[in-house]
C-alpha atoms as a PDB file:
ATOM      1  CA  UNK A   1     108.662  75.773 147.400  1.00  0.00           C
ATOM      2  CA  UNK A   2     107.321  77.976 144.646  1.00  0.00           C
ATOM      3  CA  UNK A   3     108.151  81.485 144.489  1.00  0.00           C
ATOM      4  CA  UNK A   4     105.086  84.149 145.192  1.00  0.00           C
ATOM      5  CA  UNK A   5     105.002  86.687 142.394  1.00  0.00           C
ATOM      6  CA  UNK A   6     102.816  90.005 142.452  1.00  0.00           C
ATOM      7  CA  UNK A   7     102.537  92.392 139.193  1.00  0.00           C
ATOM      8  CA  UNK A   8     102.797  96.084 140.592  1.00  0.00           C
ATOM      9  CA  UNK A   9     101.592  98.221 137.639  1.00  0.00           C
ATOM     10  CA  UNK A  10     105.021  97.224 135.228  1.00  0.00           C
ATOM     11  CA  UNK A  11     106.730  96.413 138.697  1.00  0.00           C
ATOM     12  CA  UNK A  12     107.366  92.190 139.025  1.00  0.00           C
ATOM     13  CA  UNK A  13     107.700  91.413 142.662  1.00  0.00           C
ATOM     14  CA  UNK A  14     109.117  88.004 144.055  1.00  0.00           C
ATOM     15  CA  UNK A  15     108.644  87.023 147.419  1.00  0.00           C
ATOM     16  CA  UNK A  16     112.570  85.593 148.374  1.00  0.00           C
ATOM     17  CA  UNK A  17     113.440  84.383 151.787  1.00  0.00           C
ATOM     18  CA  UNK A  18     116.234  83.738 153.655  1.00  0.00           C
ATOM     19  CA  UNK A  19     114.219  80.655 155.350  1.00  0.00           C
ATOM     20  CA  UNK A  20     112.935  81.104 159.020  1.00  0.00           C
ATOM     21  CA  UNK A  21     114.866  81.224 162.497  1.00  0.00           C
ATOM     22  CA  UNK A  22     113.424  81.303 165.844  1.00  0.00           C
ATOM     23  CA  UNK A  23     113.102  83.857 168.668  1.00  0.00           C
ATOM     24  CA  UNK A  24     112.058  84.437 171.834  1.00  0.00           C
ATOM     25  CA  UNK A  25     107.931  85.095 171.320  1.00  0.00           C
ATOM     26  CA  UNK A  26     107.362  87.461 174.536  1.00  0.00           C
ATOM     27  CA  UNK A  27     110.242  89.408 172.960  1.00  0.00           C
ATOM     28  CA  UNK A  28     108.402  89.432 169.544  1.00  0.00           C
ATOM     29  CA  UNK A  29     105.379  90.652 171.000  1.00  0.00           C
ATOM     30  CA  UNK A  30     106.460  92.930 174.143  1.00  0.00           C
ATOM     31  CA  UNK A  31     104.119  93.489 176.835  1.00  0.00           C
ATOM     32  CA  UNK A  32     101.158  92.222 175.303  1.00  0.00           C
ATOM     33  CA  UNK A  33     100.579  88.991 177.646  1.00  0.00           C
ATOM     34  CA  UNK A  34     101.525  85.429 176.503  1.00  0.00           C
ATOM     35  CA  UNK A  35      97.738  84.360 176.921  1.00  0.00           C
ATOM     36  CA  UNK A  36      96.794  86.675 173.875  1.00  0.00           C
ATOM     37  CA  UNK A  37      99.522  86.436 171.447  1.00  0.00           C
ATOM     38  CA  UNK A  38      99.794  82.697 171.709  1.00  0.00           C
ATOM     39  CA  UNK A  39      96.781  82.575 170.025  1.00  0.00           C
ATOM     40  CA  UNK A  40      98.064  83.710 166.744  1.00  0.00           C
ATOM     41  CA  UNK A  41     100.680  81.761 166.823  1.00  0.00           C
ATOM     42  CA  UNK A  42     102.224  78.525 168.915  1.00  0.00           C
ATOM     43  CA  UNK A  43     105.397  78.340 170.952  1.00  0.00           C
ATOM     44  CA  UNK A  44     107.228  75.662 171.740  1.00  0.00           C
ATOM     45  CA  UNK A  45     108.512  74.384 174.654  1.00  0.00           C
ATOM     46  CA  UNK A  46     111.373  76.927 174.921  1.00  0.00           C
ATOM     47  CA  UNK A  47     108.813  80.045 174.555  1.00  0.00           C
ATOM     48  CA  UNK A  48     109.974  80.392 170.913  1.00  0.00           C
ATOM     49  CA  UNK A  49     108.124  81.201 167.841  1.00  0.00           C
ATOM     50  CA  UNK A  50     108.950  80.795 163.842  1.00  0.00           C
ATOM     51  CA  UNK A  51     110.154  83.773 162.237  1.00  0.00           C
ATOM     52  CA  UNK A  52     110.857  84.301 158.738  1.00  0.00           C
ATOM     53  CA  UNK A  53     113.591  86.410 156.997  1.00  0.00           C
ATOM     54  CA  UNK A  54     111.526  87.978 154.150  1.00  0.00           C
ATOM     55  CA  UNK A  55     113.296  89.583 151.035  1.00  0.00           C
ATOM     56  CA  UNK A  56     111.450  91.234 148.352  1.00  0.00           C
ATOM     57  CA  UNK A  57     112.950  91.009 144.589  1.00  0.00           C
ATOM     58  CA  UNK A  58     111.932  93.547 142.033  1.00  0.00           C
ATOM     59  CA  UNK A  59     112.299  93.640 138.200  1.00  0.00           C
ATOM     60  CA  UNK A  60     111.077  97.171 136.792  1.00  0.00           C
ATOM     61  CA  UNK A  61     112.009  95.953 133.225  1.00  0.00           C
ATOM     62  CA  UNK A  62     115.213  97.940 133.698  1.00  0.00           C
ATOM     63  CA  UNK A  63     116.704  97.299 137.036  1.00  0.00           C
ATOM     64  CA  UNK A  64     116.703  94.218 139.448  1.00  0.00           C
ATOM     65  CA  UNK A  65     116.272  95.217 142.996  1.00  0.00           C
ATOM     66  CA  UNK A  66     116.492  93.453 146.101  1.00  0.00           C
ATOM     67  CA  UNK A  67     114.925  94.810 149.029  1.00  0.00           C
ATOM     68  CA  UNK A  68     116.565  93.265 152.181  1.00  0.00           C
ATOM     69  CA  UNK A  69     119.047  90.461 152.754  1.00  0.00           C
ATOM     70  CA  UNK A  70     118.302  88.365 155.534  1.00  0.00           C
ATOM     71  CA  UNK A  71     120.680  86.712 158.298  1.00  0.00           C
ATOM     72  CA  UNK A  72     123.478  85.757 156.259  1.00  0.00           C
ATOM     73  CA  UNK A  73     125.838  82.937 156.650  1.00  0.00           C
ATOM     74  CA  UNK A  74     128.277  84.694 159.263  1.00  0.00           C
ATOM     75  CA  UNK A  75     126.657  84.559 162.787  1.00  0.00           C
ATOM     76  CA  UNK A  76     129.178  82.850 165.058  1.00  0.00           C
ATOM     77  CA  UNK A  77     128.397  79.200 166.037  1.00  0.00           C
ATOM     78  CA  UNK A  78     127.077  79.485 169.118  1.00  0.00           C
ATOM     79  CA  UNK A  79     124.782  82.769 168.144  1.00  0.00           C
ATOM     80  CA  UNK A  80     123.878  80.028 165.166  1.00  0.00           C
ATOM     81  CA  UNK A  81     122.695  77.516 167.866  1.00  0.00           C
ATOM     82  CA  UNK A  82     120.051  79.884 169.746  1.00  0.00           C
ATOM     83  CA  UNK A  83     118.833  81.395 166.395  1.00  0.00           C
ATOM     84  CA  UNK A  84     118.712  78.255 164.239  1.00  0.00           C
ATOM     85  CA  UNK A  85     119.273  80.250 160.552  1.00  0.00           C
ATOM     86  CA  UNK A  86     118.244  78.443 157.519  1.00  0.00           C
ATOM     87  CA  UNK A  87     120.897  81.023 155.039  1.00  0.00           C
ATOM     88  CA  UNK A  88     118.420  80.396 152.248  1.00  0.00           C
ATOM     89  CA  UNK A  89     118.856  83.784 150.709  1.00  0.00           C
ATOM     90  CA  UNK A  90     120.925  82.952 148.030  1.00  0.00           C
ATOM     91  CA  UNK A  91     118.937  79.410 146.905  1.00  0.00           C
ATOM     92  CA  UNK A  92     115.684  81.519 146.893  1.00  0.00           C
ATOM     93  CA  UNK A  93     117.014  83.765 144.557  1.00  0.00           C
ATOM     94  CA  UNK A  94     118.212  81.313 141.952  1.00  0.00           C
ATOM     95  CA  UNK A  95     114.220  80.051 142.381  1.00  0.00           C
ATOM     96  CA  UNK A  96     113.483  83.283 141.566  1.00  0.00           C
ATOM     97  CA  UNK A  97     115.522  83.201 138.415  1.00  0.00           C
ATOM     98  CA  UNK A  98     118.382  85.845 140.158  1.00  0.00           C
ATOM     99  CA  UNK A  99     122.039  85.439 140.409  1.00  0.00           C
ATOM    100  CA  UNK A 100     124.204  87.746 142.914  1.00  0.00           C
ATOM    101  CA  UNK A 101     125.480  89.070 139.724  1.00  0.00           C
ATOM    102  CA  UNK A 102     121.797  90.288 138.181  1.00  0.00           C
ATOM    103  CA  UNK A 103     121.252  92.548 141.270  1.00  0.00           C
ATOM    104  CA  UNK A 104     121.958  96.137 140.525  1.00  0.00           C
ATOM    105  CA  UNK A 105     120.846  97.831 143.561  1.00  0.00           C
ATOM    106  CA  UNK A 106     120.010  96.374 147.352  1.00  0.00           C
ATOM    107  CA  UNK A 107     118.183  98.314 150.282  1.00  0.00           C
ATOM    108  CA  UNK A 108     118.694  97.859 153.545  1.00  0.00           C
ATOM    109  CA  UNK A 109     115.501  98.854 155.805  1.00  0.00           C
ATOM    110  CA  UNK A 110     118.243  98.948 158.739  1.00  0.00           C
ATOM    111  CA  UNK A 111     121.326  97.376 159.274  1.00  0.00           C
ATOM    112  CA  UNK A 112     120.067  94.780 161.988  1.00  0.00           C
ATOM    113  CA  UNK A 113     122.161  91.719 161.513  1.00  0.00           C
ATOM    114  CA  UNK A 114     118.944  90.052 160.380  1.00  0.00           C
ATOM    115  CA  UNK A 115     118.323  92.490 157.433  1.00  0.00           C
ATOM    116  CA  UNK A 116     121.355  93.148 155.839  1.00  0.00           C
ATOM    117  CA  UNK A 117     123.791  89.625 156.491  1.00  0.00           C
ATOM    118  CA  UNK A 118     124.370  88.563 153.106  1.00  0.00           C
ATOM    119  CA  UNK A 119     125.184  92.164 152.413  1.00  0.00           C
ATOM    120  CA  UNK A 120     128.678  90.355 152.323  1.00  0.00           C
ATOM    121  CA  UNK A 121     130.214  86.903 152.263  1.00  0.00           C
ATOM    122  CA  UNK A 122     133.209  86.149 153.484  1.00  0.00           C
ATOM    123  CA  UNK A 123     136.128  85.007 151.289  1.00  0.00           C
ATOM    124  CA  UNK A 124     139.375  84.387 152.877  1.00  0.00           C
ATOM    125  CA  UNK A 125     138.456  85.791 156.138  1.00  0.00           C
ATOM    126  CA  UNK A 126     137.422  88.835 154.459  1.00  0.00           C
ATOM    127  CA  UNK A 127     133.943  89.833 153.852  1.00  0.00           C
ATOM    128  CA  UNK A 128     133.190  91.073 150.368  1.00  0.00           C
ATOM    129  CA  UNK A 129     130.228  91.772 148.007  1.00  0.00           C
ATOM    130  CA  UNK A 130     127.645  89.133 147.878  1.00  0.00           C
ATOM    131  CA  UNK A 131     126.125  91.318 144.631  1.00  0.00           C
ATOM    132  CA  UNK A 132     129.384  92.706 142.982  1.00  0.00           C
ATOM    133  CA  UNK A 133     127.403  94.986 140.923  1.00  0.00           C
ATOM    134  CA  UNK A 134     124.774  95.983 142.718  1.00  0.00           C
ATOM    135  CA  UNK A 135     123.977  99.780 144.143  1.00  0.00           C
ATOM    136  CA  UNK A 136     124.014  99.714 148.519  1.00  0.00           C
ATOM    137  CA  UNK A 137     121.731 102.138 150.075  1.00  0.00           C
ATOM    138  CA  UNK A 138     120.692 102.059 154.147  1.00  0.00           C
ATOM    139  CA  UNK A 139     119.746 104.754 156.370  1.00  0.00           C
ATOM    140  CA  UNK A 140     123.115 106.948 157.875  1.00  0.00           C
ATOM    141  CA  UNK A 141     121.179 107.482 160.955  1.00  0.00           C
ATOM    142  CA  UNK A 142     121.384 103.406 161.403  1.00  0.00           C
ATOM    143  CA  UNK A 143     125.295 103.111 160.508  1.00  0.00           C
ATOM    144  CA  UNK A 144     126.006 105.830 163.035  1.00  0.00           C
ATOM    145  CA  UNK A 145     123.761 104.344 166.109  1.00  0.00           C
ATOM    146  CA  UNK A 146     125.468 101.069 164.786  1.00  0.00           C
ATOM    147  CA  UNK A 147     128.767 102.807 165.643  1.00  0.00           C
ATOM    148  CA  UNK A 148     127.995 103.551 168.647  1.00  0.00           C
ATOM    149  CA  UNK A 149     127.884  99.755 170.057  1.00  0.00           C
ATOM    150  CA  UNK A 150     125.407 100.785 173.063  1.00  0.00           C
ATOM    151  CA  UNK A 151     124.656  98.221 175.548  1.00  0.00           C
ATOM    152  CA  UNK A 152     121.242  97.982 174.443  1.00  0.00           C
ATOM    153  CA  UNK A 153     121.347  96.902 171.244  1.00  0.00           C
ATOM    154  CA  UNK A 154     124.622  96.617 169.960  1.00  0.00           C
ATOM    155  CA  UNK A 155     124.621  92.672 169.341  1.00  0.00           C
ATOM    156  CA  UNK A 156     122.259  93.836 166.594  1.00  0.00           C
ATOM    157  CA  UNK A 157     125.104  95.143 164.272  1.00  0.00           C
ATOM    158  CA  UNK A 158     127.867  93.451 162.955  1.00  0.00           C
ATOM    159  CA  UNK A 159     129.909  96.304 160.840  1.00  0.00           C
ATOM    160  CA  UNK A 160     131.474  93.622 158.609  1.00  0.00           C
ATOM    161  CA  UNK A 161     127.927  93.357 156.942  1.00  0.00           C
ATOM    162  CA  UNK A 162     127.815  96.728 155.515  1.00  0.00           C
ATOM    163  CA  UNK A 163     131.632  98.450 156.663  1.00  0.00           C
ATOM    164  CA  UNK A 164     133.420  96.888 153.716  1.00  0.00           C
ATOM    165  CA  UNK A 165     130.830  98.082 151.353  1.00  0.00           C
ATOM    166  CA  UNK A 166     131.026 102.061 152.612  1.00  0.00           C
ATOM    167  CA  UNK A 167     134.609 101.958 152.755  1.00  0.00           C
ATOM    168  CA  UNK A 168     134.530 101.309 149.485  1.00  0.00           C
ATOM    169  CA  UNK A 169     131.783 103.427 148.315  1.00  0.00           C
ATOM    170  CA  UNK A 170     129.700 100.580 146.727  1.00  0.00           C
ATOM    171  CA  UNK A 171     127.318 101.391 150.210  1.00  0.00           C
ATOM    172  CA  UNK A 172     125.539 105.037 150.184  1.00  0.00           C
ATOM    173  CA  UNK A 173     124.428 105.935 153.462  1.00  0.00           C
ATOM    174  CA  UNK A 174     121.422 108.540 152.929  1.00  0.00           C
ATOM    175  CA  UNK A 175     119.489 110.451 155.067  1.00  0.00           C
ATOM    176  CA  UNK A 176     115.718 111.377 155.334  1.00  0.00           C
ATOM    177  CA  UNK A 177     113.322 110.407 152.627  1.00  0.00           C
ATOM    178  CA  UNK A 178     114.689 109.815 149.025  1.00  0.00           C
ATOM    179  CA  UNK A 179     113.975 108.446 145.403  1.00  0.00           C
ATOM    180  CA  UNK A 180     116.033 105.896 145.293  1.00  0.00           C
ATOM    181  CA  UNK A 181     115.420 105.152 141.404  1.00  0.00           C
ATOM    182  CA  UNK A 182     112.388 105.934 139.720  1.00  0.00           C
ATOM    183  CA  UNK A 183     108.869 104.081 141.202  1.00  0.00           C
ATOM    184  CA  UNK A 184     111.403 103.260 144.411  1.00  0.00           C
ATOM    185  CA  UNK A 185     111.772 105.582 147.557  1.00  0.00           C
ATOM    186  CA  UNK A 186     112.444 104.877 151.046  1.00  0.00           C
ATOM    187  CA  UNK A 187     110.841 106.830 153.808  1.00  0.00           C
ATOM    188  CA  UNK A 188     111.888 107.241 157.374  1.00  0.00           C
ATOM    189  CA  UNK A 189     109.899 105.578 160.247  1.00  0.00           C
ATOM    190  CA  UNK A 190     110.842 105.788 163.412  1.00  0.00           C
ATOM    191  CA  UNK A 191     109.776 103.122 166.279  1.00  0.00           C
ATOM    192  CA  UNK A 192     111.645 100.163 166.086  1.00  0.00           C
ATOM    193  CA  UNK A 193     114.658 102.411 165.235  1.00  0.00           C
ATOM    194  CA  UNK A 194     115.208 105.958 164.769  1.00  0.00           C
ATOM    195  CA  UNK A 195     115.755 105.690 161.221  1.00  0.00           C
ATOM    196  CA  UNK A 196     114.860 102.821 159.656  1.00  0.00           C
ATOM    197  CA  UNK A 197     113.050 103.436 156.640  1.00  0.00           C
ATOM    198  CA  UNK A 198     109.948 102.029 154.673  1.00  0.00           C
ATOM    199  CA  UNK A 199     110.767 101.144 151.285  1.00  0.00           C
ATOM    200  CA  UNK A 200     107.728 102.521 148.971  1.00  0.00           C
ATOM    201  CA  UNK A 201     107.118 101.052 145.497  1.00  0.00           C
ATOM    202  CA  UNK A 202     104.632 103.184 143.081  1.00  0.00           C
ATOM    203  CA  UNK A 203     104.038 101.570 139.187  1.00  0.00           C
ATOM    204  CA  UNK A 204     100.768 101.986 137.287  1.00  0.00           C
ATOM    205  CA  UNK A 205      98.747 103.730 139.955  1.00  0.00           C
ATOM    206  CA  UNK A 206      99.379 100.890 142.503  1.00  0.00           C
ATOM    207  CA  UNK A 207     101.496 101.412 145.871  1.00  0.00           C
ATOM    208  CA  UNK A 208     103.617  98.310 147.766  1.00  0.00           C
ATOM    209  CA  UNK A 209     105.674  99.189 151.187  1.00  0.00           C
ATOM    210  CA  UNK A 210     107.848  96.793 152.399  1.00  0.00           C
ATOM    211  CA  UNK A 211     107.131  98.177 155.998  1.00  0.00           C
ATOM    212  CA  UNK A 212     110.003  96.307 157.485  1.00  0.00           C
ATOM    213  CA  UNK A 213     109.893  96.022 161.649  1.00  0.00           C
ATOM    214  CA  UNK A 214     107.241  98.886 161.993  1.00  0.00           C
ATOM    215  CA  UNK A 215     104.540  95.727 161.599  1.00  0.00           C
ATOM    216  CA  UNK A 216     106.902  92.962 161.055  1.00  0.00           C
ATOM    217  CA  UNK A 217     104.217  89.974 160.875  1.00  0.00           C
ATOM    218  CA  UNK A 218     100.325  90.242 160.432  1.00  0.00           C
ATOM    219  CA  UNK A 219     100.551  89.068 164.126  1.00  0.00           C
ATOM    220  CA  UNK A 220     101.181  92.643 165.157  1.00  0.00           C
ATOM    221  CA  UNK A 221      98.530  94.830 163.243  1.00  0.00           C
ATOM    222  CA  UNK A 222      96.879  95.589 166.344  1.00  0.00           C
ATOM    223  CA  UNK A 223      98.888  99.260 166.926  1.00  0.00           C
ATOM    224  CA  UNK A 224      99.642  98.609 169.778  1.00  0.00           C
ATOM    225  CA  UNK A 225     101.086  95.017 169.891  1.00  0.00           C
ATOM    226  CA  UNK A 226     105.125  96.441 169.423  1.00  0.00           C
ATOM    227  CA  UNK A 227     107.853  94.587 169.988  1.00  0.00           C
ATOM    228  CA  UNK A 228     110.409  94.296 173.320  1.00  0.00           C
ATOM    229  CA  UNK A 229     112.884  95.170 170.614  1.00  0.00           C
ATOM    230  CA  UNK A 230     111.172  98.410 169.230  1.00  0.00           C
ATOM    231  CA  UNK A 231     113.260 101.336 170.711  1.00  0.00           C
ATOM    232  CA  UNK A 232     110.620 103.767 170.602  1.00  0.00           C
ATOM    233  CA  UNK A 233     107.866 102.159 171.171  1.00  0.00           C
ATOM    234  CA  UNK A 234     105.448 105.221 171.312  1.00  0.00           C
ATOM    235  CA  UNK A 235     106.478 106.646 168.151  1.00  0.00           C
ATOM    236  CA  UNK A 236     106.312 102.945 166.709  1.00  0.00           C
ATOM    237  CA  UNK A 237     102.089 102.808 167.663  1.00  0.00           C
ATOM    238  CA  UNK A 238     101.768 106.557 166.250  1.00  0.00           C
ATOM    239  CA  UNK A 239     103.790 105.571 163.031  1.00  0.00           C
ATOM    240  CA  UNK A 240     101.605 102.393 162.717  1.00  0.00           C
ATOM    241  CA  UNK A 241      98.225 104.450 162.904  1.00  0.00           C
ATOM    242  CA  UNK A 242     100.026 106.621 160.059  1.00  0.00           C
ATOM    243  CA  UNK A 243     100.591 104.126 158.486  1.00  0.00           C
ATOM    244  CA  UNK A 244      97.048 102.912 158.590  1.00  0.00           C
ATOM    245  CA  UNK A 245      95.740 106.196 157.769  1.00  0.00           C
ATOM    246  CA  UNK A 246      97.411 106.225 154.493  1.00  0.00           C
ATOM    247  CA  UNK A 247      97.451 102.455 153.349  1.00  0.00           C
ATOM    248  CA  UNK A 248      94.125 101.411 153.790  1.00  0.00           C
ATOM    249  CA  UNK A 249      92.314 104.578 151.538  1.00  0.00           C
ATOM    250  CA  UNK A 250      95.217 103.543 148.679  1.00  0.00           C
ATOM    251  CA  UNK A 251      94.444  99.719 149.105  1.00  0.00           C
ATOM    252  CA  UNK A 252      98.819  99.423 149.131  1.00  0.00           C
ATOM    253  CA  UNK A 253     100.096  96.048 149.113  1.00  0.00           C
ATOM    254  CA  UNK A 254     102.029  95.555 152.701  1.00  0.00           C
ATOM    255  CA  UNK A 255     105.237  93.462 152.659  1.00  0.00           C
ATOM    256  CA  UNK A 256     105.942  91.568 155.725  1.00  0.00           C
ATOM    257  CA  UNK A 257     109.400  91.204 156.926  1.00  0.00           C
ATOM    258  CA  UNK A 258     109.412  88.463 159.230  1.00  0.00           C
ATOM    259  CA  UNK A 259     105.534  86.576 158.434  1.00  0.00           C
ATOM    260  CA  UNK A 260     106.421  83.080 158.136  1.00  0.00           C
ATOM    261  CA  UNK A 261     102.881  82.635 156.229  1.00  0.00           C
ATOM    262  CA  UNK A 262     102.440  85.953 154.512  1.00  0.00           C
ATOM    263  CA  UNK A 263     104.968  87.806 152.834  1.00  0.00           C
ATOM    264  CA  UNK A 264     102.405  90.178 151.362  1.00  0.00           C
ATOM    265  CA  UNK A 265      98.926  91.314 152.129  1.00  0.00           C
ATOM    266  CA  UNK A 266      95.748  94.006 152.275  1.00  0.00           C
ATOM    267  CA  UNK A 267      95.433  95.573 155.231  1.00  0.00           C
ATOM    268  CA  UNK A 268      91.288  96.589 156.296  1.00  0.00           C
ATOM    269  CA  UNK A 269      89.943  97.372 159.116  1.00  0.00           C
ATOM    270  CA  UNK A 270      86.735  95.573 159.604  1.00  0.00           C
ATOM    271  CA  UNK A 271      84.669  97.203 162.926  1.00  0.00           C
ATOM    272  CA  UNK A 272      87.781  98.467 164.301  1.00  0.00           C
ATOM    273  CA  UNK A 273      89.632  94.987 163.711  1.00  0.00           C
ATOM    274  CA  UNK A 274      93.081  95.322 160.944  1.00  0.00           C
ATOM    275  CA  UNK A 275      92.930  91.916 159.273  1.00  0.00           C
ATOM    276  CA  UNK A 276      95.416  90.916 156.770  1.00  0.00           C
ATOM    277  CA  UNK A 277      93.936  89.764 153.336  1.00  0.00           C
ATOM    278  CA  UNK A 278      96.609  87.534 151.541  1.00  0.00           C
ATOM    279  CA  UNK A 279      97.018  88.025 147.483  1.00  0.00           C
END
């Protein structure tokens, strides 16, 4: 599989994946009925759909960033067996022309087990860097619901993919919206979490977000088609028509987190319809 590339003013962008896994589709699309969502995309016989884990890898000419890291290799065996995990992260890199060790910083959009799981590999029982030199930065808001372990969602978060890394201060946990490195901010959009942040790339007079779960597939551009797993659900469909309001005008490049199909598009709205223009 050849690697989708995208020049962003001097920005490089590869499209890297961790390889697909499946999940429950009426979770994926909430309470938008099975009669309507089926018809962007199939189930099978167990009600699940295809999923992707999509990573983003940049090279500014300086720095080699990695925007999310996928599910990882350390899901226990039976959590392995309902989500079916390719753990292609690593492979899709070296495609890319990337080795752990060429990574200087990574983002995490949120620390969901299926964003940030090759955060760390485990050697000797002990999880440790997957990118020994590279920079950590996620959201504090999302380490300290994370914490928490609440009944809700707290099979979501597994600390060994980021604890390790703050206890040694090769993670920073930020808050609110910051420059991460020049042309690279994150911005905080609440909905599917309470913090989990879009990752905005500006080079040459051109704008990419890597939107993350606030529209994680061009199945759910409709604002209102949110997930069962969005926490704030509201906030998610006003974030989305913010989101809109600013994207569109500026023609940005939208990165898909979980689009099997498209990692990357251009988002219109034609009569009131968003459609998803692949480039």
């Amino acid at each position: 599989m050849s690697i989708q590339k995208y020049s962003l003013g001097d920005f490089e962008l590869s499209a890297v994946s961790d390889g697909t896994y499946v999940g429950d589709g009426g979770a994926f699309f909430g309470v938008v009925p099975k009669t309507l969502w089926q018809r962007k995309v199939k189930p099978d016989d167990l009600n699940r759909i295809t999923i992707s884990c999509n990573s983003v890898l940049i090279r500014t000419g300086k720095q080699t960033i990695l925007i999310e890291t996928g599910i990882g290799n350390k899901l226990a065996e039976k959590t392995k067996g309902f989500f079916l995990p390719q753990e292609k992260l690593l492979n899709s890199l070296h495609e890319a022309g990337a080795a752990p060790e060429d990574i200087d910083i990574v983002i995490n959009s949120h620390l969901h087990f299926d964003h940030c799981g090759w955060n760390t590999i485990y050697k000797n029982g002990v999880a440790v860097p997957t990118f020994p030199k590279a920079k950590y930065y996620a959201p504090k808001g999302e380490w300290e619901h994370g914490v928490l372990q609440l009944e809700r969602d707290r099979v979501s978060y597994i600390s060994d993919n980021y604890d390790p890394l703050i206890r040694t201060g090769q993670m920073t946990l930020l808050s609110g919206d910051q420059e991460i490195t020049p042309g690279i901010s994150v911005e905080t959009i609440p909905g599917h979490t309470r913090n989990m942040w879009a990752v905005m790339l500006n080079s040459g007079g051109k704008t990419a977000c890597y939107i993350s779960d606030l529209l994680p597939t061009t199945w759910h551009l409709e604002p209102t088609w949110v997930m069962a797993y969005d926490l704030f659900p509201l906030e998610a469909i006003e974030n989305r028509k913010k989101y809109y309001e600013r994207a569109l005008p500026g023609q940005w490049l939208t990165m898909f987190t979980h689009d099997p199909d498209v990692p990357w598009a251009q988002i219109s709205n034609q009569n009131g319809k968003f459609i998803a223009k692949a480039v």
